[in-house]
N, C-alpha and C. Protein backbone atom coordinates (compact mmCIF):
# COMPACT_ATOMS: atom_id res chain seq x y z
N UNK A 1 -4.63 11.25 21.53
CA UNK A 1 -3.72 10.52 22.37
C UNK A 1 -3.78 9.03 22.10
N UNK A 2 -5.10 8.45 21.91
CA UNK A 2 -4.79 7.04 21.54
C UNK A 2 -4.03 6.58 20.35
N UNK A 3 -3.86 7.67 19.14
CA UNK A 3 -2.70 7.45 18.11
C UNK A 3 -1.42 7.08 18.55
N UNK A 4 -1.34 8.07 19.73
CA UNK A 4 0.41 7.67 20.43
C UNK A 4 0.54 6.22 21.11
N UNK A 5 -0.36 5.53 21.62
CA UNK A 5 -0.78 4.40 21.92
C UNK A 5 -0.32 3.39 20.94
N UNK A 6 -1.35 3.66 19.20
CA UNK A 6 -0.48 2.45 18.38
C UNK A 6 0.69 2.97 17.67
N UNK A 7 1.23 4.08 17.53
CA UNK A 7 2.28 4.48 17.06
C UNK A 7 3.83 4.03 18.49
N UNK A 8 4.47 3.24 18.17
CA UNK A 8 5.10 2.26 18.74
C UNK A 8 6.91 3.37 18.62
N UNK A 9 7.17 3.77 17.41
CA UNK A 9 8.74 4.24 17.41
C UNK A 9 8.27 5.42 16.54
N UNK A 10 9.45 5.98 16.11
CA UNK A 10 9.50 7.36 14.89
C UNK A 10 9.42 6.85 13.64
N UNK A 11 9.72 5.69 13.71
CA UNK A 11 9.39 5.30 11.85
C UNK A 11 8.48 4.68 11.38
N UNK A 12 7.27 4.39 12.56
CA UNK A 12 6.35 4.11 12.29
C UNK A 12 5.70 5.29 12.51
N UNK A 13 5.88 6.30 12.94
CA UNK A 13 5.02 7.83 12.99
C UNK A 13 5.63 7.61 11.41
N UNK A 14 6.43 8.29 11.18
CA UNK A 14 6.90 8.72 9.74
C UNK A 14 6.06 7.99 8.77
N UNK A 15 5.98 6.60 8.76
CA UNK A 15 5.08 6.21 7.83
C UNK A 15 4.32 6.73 7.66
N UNK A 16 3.36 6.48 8.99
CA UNK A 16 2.28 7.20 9.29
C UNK A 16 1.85 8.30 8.72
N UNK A 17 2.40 9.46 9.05
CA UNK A 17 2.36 10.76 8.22
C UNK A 17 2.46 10.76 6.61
N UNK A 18 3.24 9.81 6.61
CA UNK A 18 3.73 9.40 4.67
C UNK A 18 2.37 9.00 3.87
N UNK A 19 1.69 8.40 4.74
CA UNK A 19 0.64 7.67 4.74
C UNK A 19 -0.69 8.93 3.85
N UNK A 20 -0.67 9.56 5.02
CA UNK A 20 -1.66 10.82 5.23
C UNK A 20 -1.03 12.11 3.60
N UNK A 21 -0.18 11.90 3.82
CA UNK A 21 0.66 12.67 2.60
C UNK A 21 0.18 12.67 1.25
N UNK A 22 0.54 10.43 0.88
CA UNK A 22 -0.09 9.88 0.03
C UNK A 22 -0.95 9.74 -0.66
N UNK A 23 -2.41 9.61 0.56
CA UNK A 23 -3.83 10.07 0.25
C UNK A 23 -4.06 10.94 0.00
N UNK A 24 -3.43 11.90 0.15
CA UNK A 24 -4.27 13.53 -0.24
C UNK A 24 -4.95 13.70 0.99
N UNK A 25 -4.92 13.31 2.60
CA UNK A 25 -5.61 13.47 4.17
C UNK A 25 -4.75 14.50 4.12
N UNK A 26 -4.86 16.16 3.54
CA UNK A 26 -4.27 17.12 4.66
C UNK A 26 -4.40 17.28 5.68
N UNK A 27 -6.09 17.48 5.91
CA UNK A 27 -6.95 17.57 7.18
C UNK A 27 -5.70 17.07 8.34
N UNK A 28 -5.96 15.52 8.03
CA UNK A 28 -6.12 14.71 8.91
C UNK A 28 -4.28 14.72 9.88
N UNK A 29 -3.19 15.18 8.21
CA UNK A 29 -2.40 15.14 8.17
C UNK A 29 -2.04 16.62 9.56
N UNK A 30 -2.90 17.61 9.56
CA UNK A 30 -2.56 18.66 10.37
C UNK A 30 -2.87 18.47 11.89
N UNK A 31 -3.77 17.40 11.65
CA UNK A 31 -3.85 17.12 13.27
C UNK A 31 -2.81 16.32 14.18
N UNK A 32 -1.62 16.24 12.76
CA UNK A 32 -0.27 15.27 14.06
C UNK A 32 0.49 16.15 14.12
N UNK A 33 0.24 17.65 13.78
CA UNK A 33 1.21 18.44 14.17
C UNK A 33 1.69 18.38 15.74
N UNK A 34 0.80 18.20 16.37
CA UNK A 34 1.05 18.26 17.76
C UNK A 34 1.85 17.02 18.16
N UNK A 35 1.32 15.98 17.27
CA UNK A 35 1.68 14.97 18.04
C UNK A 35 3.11 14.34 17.44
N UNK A 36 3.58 15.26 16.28
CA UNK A 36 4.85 15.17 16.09
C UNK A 36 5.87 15.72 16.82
N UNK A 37 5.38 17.03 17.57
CA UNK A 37 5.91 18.02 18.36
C UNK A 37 6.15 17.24 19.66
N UNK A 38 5.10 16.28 20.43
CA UNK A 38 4.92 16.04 21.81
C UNK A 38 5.84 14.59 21.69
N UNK A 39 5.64 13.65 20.56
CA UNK A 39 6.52 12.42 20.84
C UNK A 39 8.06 12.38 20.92
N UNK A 40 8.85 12.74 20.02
CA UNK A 40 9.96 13.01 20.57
C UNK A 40 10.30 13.35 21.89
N UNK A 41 9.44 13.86 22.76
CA UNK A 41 9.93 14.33 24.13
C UNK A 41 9.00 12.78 24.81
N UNK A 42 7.99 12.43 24.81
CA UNK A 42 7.91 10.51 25.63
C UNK A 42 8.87 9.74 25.02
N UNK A 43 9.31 9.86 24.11
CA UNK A 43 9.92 8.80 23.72
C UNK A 43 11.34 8.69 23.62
N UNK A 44 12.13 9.89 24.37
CA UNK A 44 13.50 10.81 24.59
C UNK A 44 14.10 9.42 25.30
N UNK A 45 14.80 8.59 25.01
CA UNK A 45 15.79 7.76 25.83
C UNK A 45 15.54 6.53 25.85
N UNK A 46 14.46 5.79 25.18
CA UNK A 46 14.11 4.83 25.01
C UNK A 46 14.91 4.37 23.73
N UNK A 47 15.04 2.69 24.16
CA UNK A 47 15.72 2.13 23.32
C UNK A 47 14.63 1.76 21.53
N UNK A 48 15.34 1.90 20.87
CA UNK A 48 14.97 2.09 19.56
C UNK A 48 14.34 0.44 19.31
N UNK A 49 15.65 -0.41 19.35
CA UNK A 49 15.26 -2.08 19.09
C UNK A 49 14.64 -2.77 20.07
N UNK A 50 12.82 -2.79 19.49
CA UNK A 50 12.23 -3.09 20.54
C UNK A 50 12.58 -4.62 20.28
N UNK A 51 12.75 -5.73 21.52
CA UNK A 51 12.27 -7.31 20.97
C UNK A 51 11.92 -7.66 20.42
N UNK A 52 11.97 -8.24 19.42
CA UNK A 52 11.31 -9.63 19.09
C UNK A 52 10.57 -10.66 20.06
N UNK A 53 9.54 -11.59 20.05
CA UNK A 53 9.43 -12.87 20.35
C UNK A 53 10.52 -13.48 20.05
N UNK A 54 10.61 -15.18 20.96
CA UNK A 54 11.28 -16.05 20.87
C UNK A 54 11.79 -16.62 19.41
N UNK A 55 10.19 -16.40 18.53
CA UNK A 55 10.35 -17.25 18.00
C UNK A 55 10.60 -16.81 16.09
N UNK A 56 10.98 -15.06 16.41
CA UNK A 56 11.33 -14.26 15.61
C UNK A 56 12.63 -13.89 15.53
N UNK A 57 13.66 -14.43 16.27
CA UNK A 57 15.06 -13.69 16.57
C UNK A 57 15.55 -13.35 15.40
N UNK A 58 15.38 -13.89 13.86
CA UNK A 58 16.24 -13.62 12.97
C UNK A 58 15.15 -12.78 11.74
N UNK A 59 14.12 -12.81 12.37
CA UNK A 59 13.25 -11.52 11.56
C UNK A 59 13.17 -9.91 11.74
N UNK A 60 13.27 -9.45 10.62
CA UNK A 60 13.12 -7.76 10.87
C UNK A 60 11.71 -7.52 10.90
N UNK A 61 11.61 -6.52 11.74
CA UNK A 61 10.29 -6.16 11.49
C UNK A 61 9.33 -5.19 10.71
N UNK A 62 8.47 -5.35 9.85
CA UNK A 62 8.32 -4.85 8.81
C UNK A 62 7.17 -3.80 9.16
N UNK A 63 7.59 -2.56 8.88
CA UNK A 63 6.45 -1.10 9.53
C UNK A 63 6.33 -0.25 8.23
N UNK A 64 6.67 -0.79 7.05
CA UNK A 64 5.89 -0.09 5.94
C UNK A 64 4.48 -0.63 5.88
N UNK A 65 3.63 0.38 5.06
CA UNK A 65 2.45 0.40 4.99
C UNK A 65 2.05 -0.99 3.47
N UNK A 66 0.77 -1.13 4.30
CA UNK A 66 0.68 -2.51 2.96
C UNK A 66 0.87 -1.92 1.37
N UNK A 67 0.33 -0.47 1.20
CA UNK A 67 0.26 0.30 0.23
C UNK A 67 0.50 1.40 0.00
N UNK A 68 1.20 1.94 -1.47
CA UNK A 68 1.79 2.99 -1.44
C UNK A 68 0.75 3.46 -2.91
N UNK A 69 0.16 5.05 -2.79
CA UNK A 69 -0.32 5.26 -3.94
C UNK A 69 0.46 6.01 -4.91
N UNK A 70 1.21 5.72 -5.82
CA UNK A 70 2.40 5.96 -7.23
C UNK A 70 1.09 6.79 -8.04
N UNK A 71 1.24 8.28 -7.72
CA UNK A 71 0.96 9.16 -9.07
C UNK A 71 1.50 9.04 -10.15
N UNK A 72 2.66 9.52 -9.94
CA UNK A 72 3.77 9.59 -11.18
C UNK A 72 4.02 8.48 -12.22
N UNK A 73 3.21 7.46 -12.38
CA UNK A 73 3.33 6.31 -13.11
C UNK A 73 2.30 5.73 -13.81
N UNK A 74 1.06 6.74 -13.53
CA UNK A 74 -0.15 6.84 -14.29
C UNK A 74 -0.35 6.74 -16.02
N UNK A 75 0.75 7.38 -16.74
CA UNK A 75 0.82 7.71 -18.06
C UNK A 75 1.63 6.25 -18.49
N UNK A 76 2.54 5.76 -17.66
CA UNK A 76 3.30 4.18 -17.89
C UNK A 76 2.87 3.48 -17.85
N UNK A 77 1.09 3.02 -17.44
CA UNK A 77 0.10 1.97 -17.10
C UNK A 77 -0.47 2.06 -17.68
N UNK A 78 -1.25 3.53 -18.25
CA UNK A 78 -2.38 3.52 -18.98
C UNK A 78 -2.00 4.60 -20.13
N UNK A 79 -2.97 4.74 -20.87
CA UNK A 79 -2.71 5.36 -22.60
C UNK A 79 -2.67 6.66 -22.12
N UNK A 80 -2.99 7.33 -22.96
CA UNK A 80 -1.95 8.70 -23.21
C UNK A 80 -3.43 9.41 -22.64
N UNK A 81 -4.68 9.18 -22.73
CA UNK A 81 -5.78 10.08 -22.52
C UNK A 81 -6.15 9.81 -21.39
N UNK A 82 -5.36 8.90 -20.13
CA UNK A 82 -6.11 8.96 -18.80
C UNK A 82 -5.45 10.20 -17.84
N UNK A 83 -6.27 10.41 -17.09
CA UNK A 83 -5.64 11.49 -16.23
C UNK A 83 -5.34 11.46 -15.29
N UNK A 84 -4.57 11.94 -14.23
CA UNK A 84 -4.20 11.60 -12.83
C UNK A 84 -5.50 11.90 -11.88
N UNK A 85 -5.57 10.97 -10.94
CA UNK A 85 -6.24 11.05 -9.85
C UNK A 85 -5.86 10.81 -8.52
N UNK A 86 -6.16 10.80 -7.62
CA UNK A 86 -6.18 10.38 -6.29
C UNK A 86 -6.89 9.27 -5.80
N UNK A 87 -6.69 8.82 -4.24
CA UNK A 87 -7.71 7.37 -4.06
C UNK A 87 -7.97 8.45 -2.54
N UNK A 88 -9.33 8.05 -2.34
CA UNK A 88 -9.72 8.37 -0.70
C UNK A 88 -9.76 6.95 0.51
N UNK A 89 -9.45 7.23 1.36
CA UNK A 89 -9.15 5.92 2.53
C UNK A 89 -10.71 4.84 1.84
N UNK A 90 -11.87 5.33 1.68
CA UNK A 90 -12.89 4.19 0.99
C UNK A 90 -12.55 3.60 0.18
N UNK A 91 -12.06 4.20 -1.22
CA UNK A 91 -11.53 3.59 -2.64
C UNK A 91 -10.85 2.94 -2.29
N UNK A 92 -9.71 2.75 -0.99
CA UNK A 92 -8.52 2.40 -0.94
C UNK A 92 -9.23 0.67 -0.06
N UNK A 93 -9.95 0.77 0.69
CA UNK A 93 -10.65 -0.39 1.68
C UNK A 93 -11.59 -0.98 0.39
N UNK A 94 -11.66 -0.10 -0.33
CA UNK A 94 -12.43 -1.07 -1.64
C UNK A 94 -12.14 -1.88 -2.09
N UNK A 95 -10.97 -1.15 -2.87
CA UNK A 95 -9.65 -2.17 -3.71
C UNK A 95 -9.18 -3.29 -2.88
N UNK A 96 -8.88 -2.92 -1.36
CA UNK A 96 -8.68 -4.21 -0.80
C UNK A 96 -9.69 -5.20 -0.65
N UNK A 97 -10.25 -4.88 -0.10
CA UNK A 97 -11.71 -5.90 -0.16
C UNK A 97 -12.20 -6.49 -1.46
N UNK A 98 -12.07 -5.69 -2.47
CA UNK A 98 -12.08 -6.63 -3.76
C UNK A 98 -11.33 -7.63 -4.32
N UNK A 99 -10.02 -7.27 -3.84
CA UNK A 99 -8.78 -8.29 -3.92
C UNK A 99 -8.62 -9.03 -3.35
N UNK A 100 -8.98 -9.40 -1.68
CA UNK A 100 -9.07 -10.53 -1.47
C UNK A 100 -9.96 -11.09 -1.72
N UNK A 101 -11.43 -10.94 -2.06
CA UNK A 101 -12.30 -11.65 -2.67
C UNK A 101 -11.92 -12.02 -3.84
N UNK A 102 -11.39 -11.25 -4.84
CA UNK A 102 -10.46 -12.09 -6.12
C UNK A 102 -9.64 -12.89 -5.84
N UNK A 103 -8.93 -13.06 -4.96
CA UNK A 103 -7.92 -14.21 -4.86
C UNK A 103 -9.27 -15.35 -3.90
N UNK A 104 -9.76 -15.37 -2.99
CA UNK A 104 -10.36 -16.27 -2.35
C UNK A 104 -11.11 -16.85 -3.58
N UNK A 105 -11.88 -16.09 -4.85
CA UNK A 105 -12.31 -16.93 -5.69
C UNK A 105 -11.48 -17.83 -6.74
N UNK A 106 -10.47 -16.76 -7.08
CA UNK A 106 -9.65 -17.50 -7.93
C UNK A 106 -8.87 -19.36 -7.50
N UNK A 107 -9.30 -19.48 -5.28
CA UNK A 107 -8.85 -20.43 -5.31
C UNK A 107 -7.44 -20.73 -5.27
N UNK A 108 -6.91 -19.59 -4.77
CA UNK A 108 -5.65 -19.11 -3.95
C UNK A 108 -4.94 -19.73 -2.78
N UNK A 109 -5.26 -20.64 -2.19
CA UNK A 109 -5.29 -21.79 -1.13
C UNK A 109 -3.64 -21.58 -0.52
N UNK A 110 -3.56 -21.21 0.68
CA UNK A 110 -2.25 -21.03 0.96
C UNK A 110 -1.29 -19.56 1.03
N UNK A 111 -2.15 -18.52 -0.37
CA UNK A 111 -1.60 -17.26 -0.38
C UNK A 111 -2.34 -16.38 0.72
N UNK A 112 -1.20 -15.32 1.62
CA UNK A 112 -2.20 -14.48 2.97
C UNK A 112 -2.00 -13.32 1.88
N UNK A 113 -3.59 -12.83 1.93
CA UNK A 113 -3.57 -11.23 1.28
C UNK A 113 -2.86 -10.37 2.19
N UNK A 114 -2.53 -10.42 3.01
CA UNK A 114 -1.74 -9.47 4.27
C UNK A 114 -0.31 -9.73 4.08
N UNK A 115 0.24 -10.86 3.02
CA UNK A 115 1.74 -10.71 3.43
C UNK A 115 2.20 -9.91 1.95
N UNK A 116 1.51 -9.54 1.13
CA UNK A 116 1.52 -8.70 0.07
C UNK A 116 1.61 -6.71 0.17
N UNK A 117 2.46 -6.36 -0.53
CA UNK A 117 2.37 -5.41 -0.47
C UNK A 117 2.12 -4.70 -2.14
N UNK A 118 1.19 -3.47 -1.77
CA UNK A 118 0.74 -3.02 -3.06
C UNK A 118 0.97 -1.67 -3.79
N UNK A 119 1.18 -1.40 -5.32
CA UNK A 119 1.36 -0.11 -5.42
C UNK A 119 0.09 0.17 -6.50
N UNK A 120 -0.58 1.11 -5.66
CA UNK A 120 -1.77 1.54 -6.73
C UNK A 120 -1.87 2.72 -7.10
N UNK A 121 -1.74 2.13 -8.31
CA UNK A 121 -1.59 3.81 -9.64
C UNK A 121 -3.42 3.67 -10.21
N UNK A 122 -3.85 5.41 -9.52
CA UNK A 122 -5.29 5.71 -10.17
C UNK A 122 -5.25 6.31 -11.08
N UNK A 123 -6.02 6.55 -11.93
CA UNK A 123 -6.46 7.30 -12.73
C UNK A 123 -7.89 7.46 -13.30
N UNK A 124 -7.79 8.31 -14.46
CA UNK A 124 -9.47 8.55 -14.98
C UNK A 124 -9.43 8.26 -16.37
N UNK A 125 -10.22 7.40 -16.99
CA UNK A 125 -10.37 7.08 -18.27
C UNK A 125 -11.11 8.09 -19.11
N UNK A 126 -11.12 7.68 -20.24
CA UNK A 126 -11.69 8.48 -21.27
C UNK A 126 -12.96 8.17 -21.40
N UNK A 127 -13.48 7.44 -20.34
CA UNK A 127 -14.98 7.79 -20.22
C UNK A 127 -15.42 8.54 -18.70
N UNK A 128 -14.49 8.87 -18.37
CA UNK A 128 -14.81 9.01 -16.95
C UNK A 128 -14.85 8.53 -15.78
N UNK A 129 -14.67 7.46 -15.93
CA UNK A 129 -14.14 6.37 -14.54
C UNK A 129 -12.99 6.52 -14.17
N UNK A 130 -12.93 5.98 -12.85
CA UNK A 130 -11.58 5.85 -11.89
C UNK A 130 -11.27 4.55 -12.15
N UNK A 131 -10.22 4.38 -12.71
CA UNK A 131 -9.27 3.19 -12.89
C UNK A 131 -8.19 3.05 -11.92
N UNK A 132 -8.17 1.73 -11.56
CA UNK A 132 -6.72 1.82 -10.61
C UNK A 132 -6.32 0.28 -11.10
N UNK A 133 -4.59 0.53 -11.14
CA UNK A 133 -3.88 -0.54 -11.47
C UNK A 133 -3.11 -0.88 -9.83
N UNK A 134 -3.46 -2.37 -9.88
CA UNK A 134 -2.51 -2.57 -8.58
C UNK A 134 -1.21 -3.26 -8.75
N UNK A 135 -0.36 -3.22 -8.37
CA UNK A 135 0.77 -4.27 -8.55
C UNK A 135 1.20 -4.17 -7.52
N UNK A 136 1.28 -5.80 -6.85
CA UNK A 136 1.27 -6.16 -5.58
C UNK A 136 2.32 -7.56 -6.02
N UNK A 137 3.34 -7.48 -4.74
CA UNK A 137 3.89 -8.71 -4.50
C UNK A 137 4.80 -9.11 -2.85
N UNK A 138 4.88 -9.96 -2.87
CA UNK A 138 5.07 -10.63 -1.74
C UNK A 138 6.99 -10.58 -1.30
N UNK A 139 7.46 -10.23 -1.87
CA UNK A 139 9.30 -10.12 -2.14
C UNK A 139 9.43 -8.72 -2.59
N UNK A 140 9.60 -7.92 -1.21
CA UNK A 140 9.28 -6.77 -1.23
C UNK A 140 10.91 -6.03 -1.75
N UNK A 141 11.02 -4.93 -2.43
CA UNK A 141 12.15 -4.71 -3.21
C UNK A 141 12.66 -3.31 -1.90
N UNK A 142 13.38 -2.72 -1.68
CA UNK A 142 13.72 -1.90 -1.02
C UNK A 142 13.12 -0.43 -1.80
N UNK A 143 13.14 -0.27 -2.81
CA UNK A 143 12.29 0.79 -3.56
C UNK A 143 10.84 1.01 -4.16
N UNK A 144 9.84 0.03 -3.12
CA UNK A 144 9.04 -0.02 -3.49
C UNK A 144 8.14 1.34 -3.41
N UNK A 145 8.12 1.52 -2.34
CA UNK A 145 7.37 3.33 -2.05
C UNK A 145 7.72 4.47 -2.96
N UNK A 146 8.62 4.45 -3.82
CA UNK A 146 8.63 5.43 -4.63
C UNK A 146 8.83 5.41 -6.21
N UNK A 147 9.19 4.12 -6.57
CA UNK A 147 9.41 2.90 -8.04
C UNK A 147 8.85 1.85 -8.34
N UNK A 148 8.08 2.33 -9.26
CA UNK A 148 7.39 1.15 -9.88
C UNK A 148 8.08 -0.24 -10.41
N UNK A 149 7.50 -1.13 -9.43
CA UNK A 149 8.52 -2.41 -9.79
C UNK A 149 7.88 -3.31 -10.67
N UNK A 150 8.71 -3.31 -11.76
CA UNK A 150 8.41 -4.76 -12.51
C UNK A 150 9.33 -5.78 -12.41
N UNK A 151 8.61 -6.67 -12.59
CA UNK A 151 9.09 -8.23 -12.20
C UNK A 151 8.76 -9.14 -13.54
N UNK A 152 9.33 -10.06 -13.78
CA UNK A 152 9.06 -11.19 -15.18
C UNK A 152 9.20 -12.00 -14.15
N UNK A 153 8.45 -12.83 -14.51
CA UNK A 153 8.17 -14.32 -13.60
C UNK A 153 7.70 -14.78 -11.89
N UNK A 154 7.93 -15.27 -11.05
CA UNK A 154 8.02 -14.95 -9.98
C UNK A 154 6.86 -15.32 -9.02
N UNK A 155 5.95 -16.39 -9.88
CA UNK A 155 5.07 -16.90 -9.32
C UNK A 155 3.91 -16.01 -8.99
N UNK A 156 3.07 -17.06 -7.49
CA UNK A 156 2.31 -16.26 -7.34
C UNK A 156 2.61 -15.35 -6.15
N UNK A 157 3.81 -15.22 -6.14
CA UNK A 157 4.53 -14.16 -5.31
C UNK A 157 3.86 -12.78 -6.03
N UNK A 158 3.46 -12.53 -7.39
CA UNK A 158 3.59 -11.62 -8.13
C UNK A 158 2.19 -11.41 -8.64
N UNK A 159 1.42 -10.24 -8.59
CA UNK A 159 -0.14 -10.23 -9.14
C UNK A 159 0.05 -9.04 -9.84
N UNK A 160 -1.04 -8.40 -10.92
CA UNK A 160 -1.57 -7.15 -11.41
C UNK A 160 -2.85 -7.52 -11.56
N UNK A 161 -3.67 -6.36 -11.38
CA UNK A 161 -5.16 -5.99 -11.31
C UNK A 161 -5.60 -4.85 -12.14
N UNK A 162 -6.60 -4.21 -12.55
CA UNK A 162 -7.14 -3.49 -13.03
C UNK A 162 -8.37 -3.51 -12.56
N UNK A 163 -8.73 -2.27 -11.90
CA UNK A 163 -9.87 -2.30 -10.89
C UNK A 163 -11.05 -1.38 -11.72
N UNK A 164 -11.88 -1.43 -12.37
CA UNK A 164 -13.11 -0.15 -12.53
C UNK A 164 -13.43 0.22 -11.42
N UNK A 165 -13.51 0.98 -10.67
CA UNK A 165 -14.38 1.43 -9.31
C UNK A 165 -15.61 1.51 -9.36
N UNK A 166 -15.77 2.64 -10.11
CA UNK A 166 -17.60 2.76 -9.77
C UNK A 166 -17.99 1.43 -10.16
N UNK A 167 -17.52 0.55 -11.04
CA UNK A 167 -18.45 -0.49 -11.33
C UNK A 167 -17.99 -1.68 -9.98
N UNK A 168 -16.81 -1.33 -9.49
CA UNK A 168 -16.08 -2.36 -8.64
C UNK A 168 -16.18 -3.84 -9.76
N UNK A 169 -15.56 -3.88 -10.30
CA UNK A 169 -15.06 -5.12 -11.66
C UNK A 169 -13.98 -5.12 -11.86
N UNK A 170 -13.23 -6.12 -11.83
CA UNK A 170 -12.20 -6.09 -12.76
C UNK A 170 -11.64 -6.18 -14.10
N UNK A 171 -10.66 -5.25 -14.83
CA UNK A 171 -11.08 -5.48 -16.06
C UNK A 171 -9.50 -6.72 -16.70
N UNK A 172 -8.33 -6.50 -15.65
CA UNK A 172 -7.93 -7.33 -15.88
C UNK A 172 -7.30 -7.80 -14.34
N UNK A 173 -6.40 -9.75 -14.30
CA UNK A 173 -6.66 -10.02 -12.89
C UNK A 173 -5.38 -11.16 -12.89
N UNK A 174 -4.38 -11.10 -13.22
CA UNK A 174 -3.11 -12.03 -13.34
C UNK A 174 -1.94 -12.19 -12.29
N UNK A 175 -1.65 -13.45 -11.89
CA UNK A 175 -0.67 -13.48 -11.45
C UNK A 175 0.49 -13.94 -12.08
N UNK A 176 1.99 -13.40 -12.03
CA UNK A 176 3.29 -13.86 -12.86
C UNK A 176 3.16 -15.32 -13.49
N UNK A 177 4.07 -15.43 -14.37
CA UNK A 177 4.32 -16.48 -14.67
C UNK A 177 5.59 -17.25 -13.62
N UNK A 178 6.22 -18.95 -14.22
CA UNK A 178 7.20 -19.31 -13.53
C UNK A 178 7.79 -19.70 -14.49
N UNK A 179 9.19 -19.07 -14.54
CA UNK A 179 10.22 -19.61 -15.03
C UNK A 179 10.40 -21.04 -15.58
């Protein structure tokens, strides 16, 4: 019941679940059966457009997830001998936590790791490690959750990473160029 608490409308459930999908959480994913079943009926007649603050009137509000994990794009990132993998909710708090410590060192002054959104393609190398490529940017495209977006230029609106896991290193760590 406290899920229904931060789950606010239906398209933030939907994420939600998208979410659980993503990861490979069946488990976790079977326990909103109910609570897919029970919200539609609290939430029967309520208005959809919740407010804004004052000081938001001309902002949308943004209820995608910071990250989306892109299987299907594994073989387009990396060579022909890595293999598909999955990320678990840890790997996934890893990668973040490593990334903003990469940008706080790199001396990033001004960029919020929170207004970024990321697509991380894992995989397994030909030695056996979990590799994950991130590509993250701040000028979010309407097809980001299911298309791998490339971008030429675009500041530091625009990053790629290459994460080793078990070693937690990076093997590569760039942000776009500018026009």
């Amino acid at each position: 019941m406290l899920l229904l608490l931060i789950v606010t409308d239906g398209w933030q459930l939907a994420q939600f679940i998208k979410y659980f999908y993503l990861v490979g959480n069946y488990k976790n994913m079977i326990r909103l059966i109910p609570l897919v079943i029970v919200f539609p009926l609290v939430c029967w007649g309520q208005n959809p457009d919740i407010p804004l603050p004052s000081g938001f009137k001309n902002q949308v509000r943004d209820t995608t997830p910071p990250f989306v994990v892109l299987l299907k794009f594994s073989a387009f990132v990396f060579d022909k001998t890595a293999k598909k993998t999955t990320l678990t909710p840890k790997e996934i708090t890893t990668i973040r936590r490593l990334l903003k410590q990469k940008l706080k060192d790199q001396g990033t002054d001004g960029i919020e790791f929170d207004k970024y959104k990321m697509q991380l393609i894992p995989s397994i190398n030909k030695s056996g490690a979990k590799v994950v490529f991130v590509n993250a940017f701040c000028i979010i495209p309407s097809n980001w959750l299911e298309e791998f977006i490339l971008v030429k230029d675009g500041g530091k609106c625009y990053y790629q990473a290459t994460i080793n896991l078990p070693r937690r290193r990076f093997l590569s760590f760039s942000f776009n160029g500018e026009a």
